[in-house]
Protein backbone atom coordinates (compact mmCIF):
# COMPACT_ATOMS: atom_id res chain seq x y z
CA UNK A 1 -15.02 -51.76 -19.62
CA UNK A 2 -12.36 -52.35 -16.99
CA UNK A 3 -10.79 -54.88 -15.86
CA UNK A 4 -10.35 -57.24 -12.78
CA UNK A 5 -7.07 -55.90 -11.59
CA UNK A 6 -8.42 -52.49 -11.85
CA UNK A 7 -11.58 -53.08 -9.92
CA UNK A 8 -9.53 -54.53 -7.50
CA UNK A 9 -7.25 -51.39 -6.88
CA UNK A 10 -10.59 -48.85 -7.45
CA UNK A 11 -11.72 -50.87 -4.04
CA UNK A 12 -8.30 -50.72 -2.44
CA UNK A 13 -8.41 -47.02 -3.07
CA UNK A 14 -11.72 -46.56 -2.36
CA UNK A 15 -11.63 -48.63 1.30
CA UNK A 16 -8.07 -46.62 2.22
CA UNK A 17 -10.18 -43.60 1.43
CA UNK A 18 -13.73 -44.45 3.26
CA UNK A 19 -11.48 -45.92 6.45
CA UNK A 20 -9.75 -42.09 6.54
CA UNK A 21 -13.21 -40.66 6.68
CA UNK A 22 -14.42 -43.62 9.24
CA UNK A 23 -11.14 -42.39 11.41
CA UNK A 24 -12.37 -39.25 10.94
CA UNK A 25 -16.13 -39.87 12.34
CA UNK A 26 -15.02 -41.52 15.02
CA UNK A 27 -12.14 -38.47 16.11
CA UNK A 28 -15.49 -36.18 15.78
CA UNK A 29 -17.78 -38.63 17.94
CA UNK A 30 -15.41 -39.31 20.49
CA UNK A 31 -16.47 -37.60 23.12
CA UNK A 32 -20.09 -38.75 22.73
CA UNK A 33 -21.00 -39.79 26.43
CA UNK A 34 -23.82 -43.05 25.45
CA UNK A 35 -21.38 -45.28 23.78
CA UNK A 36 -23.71 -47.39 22.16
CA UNK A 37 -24.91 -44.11 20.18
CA UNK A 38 -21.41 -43.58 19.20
CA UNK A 39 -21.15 -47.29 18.02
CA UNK A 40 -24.61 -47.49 16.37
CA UNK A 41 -23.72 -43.86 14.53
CA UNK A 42 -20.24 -45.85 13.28
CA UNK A 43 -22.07 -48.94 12.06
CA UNK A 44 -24.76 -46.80 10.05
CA UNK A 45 -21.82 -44.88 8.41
CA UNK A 46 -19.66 -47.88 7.80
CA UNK A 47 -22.25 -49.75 6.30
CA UNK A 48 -23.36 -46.40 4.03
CA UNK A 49 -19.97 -46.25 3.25
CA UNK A 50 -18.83 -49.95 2.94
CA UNK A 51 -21.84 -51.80 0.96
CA UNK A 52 -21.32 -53.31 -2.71
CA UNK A 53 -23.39 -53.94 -5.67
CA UNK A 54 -23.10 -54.84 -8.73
CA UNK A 55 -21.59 -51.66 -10.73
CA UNK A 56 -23.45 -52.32 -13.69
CA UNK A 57 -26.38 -54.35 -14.55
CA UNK A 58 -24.53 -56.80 -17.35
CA UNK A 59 -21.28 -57.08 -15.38
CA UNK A 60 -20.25 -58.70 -12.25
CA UNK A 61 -18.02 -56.46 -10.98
CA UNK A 62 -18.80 -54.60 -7.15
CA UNK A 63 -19.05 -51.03 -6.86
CA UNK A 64 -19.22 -49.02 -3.78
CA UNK A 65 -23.27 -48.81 -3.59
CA UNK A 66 -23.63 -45.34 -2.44
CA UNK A 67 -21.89 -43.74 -5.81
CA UNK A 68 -23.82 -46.65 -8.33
CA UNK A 69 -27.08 -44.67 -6.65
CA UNK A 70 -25.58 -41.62 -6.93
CA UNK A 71 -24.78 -42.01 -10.45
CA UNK A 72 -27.87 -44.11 -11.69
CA UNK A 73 -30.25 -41.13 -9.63
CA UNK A 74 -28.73 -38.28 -11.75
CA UNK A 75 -28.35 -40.43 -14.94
CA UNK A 76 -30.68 -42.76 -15.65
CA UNK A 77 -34.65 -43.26 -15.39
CA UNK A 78 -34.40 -45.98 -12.22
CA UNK A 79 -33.55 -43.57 -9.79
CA UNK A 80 -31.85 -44.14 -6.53
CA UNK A 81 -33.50 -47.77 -5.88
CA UNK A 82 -30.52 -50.21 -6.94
CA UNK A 83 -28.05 -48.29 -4.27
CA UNK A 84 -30.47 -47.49 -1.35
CA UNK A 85 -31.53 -50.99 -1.00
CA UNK A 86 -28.64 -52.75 0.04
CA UNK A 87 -27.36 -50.02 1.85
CA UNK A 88 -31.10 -49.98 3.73
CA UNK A 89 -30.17 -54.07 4.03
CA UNK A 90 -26.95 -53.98 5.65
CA UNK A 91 -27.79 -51.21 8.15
CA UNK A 92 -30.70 -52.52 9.37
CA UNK A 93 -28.78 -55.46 9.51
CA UNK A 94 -25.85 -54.15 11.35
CA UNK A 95 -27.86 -52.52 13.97
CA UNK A 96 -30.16 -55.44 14.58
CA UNK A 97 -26.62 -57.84 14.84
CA UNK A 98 -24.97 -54.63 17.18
CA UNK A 99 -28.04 -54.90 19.36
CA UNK A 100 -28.17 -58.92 19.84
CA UNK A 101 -24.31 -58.59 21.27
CA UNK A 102 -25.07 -55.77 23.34
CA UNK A 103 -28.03 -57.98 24.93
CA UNK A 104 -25.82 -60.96 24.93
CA UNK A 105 -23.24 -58.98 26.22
CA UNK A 106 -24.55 -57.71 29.11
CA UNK A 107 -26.81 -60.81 30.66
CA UNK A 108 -23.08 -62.60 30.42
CA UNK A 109 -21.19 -59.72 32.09
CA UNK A 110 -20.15 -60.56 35.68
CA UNK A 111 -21.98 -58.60 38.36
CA UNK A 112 -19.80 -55.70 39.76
CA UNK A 113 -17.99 -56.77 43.31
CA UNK A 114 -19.86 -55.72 46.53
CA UNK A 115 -17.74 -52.74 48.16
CA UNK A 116 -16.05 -53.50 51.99
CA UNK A 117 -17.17 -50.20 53.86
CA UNK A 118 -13.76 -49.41 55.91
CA UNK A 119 -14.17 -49.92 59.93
CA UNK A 120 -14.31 -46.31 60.55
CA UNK A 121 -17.11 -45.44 58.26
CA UNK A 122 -20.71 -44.04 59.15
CA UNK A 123 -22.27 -47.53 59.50
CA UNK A 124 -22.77 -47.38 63.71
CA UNK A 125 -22.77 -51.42 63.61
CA UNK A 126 -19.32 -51.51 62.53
CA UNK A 127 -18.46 -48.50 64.52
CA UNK A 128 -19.88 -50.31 67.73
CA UNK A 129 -17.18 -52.87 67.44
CA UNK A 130 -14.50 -51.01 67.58
């Protein structure tokens, strides 16, 4: 088996790596007019992308979870359960915790200022002043 420091610089890799292809989403979804599709699309792929387990079943190590189900769904008998869960887990997870600040977010927000229609617009009790 590996070791520690190893593990440790497999992740660094691996996060330098899954943050280029995050960058990359994001340069592609952009232009995406409803940002909170943009944002929710971003969390679902971070969290695909981003969630650990353990990268075998003896050891304590973390593994990214997407390539353990990868690996264990060609491989082995279990199939793709051990990786799909916590990945199912964190985005559901993730969008429900995205969705609570949005809410939050917007009953907090300050209501936008009323507009001062000029003197010489159409309104005839301003223009009746004049």
């Amino acid at each position: 088996m590996y070791s520690a420091e190893n593990y440790f610089w497999g992740w660094v890799v691996y996060i330098i790596g899954a943050l280029c292809l995050l960058s990359c989403a994001w340069y592609l979804l952009r232009r995406l007019i409803n940002a909170a599709l943009r944002q929710s699309i971003m969390l679902v792929a971070t969290a695909f992308l981003m969630t650990p387990v353990t990268a075998h079943r003896d050891d304590f190590h973390l593994a990214p979870a997407f390539f353990v189900s990868l690996y264990e769904g060609l491989v082995s008998d279990i199939g793709y359960q051990r990786g799909v869960a916590p990945i199912m887990a964190m985005t559901v997870l993730a969008l429900t915790l995205f969705a609570i600040i949005k809410f939050i977010s917007n009953r907090i927000r300050k209501p936008l200022p009323v507009r001062v229609r000029p003197a010489y617009s159409s309104d005839k009790r301003r223009r009746s002043n004049l």
